[in-house]
C-alpha atoms as a PDB file:
ATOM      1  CA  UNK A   1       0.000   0.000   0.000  1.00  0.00           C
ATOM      2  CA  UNK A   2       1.353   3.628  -1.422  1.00  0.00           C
ATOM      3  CA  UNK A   3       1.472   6.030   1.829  1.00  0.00           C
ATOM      4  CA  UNK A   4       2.077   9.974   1.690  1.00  0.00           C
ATOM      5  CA  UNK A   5       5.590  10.281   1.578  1.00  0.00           C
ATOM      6  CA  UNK A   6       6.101   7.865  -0.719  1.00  0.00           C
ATOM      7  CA  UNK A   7       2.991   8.876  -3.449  1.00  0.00           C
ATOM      8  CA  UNK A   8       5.279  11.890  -5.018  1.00  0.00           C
ATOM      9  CA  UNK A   9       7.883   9.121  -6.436  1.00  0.00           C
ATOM     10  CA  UNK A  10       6.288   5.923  -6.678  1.00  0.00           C
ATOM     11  CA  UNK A  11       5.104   5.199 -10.321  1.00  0.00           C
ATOM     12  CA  UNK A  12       1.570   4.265 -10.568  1.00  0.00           C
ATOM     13  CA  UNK A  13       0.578   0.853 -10.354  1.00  0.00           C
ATOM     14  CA  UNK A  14      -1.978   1.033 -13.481  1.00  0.00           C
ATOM     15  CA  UNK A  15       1.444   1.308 -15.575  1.00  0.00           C
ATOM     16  CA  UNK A  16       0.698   4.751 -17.471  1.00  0.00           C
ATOM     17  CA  UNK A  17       4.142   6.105 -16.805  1.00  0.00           C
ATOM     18  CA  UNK A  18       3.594   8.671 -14.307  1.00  0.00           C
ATOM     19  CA  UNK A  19       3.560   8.924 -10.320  1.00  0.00           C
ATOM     20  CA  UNK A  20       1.298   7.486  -8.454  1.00  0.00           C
ATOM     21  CA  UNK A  21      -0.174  10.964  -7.067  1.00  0.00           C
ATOM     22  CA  UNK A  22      -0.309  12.699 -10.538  1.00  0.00           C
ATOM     23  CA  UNK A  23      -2.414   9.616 -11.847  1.00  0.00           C
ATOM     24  CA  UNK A  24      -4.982   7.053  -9.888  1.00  0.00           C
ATOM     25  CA  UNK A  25      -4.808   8.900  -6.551  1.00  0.00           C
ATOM     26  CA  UNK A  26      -6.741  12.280  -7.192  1.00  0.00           C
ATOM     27  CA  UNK A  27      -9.754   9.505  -8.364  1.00  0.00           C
ATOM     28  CA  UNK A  28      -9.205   6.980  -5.313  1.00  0.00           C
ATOM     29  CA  UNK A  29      -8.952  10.217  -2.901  1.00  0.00           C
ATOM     30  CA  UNK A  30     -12.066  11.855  -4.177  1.00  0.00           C
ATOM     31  CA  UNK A  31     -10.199  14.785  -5.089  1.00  0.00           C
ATOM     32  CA  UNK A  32     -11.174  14.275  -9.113  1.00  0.00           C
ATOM     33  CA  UNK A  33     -13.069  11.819 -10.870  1.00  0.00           C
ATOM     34  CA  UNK A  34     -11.792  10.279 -13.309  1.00  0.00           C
ATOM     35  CA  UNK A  35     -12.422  11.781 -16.461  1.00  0.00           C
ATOM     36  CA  UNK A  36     -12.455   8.810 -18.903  1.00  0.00           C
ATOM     37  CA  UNK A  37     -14.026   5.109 -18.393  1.00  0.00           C
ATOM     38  CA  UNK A  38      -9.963   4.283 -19.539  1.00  0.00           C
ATOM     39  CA  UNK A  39      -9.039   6.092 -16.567  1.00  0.00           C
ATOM     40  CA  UNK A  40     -11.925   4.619 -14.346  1.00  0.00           C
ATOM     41  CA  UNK A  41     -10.296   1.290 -15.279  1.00  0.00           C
ATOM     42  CA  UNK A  42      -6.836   1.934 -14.215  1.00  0.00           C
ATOM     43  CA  UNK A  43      -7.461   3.910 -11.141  1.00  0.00           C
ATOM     44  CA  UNK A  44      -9.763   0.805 -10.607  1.00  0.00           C
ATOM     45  CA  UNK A  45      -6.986  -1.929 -11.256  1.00  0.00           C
ATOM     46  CA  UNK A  46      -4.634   0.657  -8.764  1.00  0.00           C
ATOM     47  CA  UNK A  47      -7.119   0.494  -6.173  1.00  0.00           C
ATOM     48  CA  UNK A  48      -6.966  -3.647  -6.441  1.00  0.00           C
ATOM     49  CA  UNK A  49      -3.161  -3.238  -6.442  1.00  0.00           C
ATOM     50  CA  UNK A  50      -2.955  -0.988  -3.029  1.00  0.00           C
ATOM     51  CA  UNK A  51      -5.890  -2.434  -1.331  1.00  0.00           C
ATOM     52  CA  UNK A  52      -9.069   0.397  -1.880  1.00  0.00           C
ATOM     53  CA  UNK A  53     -12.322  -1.389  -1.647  1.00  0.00           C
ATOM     54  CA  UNK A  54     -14.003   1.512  -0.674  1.00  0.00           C
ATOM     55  CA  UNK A  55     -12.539   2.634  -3.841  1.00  0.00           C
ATOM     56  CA  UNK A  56     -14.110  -0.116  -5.901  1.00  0.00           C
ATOM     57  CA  UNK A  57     -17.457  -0.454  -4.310  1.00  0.00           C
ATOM     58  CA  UNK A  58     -17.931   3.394  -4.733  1.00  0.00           C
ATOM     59  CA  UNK A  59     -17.419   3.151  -8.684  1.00  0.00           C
ATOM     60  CA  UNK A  60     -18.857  -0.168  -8.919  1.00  0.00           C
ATOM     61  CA  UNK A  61     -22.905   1.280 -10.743  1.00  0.00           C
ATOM     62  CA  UNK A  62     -25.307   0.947  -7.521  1.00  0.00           C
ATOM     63  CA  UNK A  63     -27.403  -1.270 -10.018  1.00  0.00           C
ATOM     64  CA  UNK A  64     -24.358  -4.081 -10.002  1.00  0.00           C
ATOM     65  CA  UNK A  65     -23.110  -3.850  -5.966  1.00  0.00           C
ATOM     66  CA  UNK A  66     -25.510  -6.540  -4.800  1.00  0.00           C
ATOM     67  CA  UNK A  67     -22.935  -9.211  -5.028  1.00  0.00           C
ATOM     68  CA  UNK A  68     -20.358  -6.696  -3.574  1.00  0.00           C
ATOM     69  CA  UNK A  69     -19.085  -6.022  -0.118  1.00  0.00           C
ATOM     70  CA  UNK A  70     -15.791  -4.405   1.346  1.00  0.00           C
ATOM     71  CA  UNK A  71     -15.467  -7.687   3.026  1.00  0.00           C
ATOM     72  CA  UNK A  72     -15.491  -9.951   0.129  1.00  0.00           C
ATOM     73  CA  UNK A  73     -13.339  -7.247  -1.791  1.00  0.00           C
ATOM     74  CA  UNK A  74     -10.600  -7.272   1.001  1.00  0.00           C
ATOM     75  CA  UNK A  75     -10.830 -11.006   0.800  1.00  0.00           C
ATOM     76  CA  UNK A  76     -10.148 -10.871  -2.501  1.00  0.00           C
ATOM     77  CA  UNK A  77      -7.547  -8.218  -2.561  1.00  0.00           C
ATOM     78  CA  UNK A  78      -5.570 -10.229   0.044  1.00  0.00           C
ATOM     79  CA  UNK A  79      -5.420 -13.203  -2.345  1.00  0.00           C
ATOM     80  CA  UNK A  80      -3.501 -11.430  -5.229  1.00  0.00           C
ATOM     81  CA  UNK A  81      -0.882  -9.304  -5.781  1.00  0.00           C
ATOM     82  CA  UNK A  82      -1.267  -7.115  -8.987  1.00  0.00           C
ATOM     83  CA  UNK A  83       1.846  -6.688 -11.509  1.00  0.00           C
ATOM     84  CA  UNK A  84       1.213  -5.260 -14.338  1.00  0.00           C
ATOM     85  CA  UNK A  85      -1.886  -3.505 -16.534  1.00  0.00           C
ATOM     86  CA  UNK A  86      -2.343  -3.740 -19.944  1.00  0.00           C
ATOM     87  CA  UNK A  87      -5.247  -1.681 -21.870  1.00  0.00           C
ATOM     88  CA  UNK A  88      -6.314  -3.592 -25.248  1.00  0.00           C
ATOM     89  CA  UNK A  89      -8.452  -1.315 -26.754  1.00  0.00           C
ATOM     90  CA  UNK A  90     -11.005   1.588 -25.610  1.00  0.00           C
ATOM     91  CA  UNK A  91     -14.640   2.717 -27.084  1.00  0.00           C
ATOM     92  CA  UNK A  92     -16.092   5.550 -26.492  1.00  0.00           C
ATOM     93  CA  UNK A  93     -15.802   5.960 -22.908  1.00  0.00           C
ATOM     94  CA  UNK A  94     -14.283   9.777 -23.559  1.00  0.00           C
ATOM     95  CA  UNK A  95     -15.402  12.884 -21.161  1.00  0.00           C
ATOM     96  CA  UNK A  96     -18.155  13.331 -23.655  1.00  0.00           C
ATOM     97  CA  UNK A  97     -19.471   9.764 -23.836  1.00  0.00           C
ATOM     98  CA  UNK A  98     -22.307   8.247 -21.655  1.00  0.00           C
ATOM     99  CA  UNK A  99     -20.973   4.764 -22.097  1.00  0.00           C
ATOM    100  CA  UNK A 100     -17.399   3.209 -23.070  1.00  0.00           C
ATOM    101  CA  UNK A 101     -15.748  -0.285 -23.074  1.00  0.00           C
ATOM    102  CA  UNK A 102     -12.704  -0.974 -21.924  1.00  0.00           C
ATOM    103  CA  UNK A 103     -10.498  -4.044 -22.578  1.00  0.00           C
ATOM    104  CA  UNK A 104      -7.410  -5.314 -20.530  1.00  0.00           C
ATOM    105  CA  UNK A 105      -4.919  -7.537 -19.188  1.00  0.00           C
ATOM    106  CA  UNK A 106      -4.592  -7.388 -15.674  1.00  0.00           C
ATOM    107  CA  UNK A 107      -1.108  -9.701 -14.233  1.00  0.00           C
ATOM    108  CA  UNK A 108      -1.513 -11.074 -11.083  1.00  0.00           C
ATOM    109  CA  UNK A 109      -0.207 -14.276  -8.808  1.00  0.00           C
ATOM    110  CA  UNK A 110      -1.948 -15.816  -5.786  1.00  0.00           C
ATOM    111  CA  UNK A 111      -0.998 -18.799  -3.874  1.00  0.00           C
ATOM    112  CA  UNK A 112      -2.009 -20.937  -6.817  1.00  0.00           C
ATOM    113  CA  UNK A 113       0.838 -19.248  -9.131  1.00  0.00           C
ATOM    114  CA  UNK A 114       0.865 -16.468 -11.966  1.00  0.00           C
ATOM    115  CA  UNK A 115      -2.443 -16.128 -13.578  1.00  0.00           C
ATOM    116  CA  UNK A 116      -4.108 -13.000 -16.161  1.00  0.00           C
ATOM    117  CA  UNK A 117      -7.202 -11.342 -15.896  1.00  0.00           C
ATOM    118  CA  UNK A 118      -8.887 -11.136 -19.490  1.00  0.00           C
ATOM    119  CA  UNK A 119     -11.739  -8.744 -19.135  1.00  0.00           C
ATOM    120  CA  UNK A 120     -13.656  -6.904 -21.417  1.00  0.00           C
ATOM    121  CA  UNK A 121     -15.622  -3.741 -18.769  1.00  0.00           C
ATOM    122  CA  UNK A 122     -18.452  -1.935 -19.703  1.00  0.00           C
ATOM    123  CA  UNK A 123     -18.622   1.618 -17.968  1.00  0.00           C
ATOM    124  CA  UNK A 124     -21.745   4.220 -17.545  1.00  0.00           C
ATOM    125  CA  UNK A 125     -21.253   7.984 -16.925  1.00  0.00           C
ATOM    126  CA  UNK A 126     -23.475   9.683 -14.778  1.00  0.00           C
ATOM    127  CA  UNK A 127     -23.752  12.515 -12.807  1.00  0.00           C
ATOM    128  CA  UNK A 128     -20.182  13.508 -14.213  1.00  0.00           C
ATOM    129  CA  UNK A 129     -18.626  10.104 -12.577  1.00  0.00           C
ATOM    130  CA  UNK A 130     -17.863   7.527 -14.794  1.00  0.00           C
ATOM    131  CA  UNK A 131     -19.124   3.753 -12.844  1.00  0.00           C
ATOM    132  CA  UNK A 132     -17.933   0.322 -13.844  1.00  0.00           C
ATOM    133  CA  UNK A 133     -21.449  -1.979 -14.719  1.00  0.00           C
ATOM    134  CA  UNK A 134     -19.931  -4.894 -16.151  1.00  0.00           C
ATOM    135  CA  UNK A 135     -17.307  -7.189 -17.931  1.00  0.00           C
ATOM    136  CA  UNK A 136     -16.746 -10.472 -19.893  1.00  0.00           C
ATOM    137  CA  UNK A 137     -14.181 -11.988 -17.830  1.00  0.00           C
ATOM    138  CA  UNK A 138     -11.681 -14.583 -18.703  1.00  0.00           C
ATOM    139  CA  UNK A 139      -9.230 -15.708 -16.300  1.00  0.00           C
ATOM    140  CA  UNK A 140      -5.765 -17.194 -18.067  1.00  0.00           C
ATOM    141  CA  UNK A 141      -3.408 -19.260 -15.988  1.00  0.00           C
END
């Protein structure tokens, strides 16, 4: 898990290149949404990475949460360990769109070895906050 005095140099975990507090953190902080359902996604895969269910539960759409809970998302975040992001391709999903798609590779191992997360998300914009709904998943080990 990132902390303060680490945030300024730490490259973000969601792989885009730049530090950790200049990318994912103004979204998981509630400082500024994310602008882009691309965005949504990695600040999303950052907050799996350092441990954020609030994170994920707050941008999961209030129409998909029922299956949700910060308990089973801690379980699950204490099973992995996240390693590296890789977007596929984006539609739509742009500061001007209502809906986008998002596909990625997400790298992660667990005690059961090294293992990909194939996932194809759908993502909703309301209210000027981009939401995750959905995704096609496909898990590669």
């Amino acid at each position: 898990m990132l902390h303060d005095h680490q945030a300024t140099s730490t490259p973000c975990p969601c792989g885009s290149g730049k530090n950790y507090n200049q990318c994912c953190e103004p979204a998981i902080e509630g400082i500024k949404p994310a602008s882009t359902a691309e965005l949504l996604m990695r600040s999303r895969y950052t907050a799996f990475a350092i441990g954020r269910s609030d994170y994920l539960l707050k941008t999961t759409h209030p129409d998909h949460r029922q299956e949700l809970s910060i308990e089973l998302l801690d379980e699950q975040i204490s099973m992995t360990t996240w390693s590296e992001l890789e977007i596929l391709e984006t539609i739509q999903g742009s500061e001007s769109d209502s809906t986008g798609v998002v596909s990625f590779i997400a790298s992660f191992s667990s005690d059961e070895g090294e293992a990909q997360l194939h996932e194809t998300s759908r993502f909703i914009r309301e209210n000027e906050h981009w939401l995750y709904v959905d995704g096609e998943i496909k898990l590669v080990q």
